[in-house]
Protein backbone atom coordinates (compact mmCIF):
# COMPACT_ATOMS: atom_id res chain seq x y z
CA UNK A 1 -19.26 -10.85 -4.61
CA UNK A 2 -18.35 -8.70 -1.60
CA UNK A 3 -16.37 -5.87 -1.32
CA UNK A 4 -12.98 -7.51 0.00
CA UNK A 5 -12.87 -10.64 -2.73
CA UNK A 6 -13.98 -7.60 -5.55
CA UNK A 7 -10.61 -6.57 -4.17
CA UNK A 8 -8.62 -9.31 -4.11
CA UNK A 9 -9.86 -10.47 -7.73
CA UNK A 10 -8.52 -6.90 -9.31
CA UNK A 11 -4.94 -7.47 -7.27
CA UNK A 12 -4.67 -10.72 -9.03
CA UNK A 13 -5.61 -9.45 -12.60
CA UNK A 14 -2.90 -6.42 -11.64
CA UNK A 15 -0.63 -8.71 -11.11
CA UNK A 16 -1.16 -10.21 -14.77
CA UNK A 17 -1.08 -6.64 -16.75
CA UNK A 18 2.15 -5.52 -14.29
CA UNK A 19 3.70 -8.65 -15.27
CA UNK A 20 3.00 -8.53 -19.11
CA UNK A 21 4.08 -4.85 -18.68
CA UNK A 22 7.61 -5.67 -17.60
CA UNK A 23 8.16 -8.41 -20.24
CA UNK A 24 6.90 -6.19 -22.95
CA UNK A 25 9.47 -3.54 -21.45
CA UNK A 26 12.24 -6.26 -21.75
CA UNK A 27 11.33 -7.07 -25.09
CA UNK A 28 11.87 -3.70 -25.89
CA UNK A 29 14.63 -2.76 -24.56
CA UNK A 30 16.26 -5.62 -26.62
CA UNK A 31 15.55 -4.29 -29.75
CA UNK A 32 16.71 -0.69 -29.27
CA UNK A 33 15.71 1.95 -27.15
CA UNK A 34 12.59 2.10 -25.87
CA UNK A 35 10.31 4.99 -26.03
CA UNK A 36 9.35 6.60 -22.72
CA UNK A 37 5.90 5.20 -22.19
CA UNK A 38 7.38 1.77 -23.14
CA UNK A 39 9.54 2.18 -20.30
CA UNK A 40 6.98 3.63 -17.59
CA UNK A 41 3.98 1.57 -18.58
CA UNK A 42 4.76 -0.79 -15.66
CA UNK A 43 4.26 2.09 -12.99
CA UNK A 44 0.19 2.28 -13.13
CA UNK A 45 0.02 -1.14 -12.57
CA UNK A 46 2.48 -1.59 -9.94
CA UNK A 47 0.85 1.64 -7.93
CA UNK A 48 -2.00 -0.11 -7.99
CA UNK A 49 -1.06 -3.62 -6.89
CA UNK A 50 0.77 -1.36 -3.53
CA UNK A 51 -2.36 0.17 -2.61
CA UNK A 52 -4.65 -3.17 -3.50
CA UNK A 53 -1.80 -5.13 -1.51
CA UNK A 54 -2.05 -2.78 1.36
CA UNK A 55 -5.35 -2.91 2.10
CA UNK A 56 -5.84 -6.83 2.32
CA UNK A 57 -2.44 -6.56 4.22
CA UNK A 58 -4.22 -4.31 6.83
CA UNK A 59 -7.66 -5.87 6.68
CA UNK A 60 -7.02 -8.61 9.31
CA UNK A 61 -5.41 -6.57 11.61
CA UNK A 62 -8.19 -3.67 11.44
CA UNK A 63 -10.72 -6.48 11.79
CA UNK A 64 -9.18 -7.33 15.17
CA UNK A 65 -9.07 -4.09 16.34
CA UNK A 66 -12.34 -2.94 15.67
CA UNK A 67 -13.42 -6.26 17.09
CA UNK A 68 -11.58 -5.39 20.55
CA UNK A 69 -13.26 -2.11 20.13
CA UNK A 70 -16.43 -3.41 20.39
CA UNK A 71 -15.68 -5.66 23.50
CA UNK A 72 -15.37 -8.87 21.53
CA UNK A 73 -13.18 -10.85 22.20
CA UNK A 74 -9.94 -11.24 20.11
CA UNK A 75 -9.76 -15.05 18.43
């Protein structure tokens, strides 16, 4: 497994703890008041999907560029 698809496995797996997270955080919230890591549990996760989202955002556009660097040509 490359780098990249090591990358875009954890995003997905983020995206499955953020989303458990946020449920749990509803759940709590309806049966009182929460305590405070209850409520900012969702945060790690979500920081994490940004940057992991980011980079295979980027990755096709840094790909081109470094191809045109190079003198190949753009596809």
């Amino acid at each position: 497994m490359n780098w990249s698809n090591y990358i875009r496995q954890t995003h997905r797996w983020l995206s499955i703890v953020f989303t458990a997270t946020v449920i749990a955080n509803f759940v709590a919230m309806a049966l009182g008041t929460p305590p405070a890591w209850v409520v900012y549990s969702p945060l790690l996760p979500l920081f994490l999907l940004l940057f992991s989202g980011l980079y295979m955002f980027a990755r096709p556009y840094i790909a081109k560029w470094r191809g045109a660097q190079l003198g190949q040509p753009a596809p």
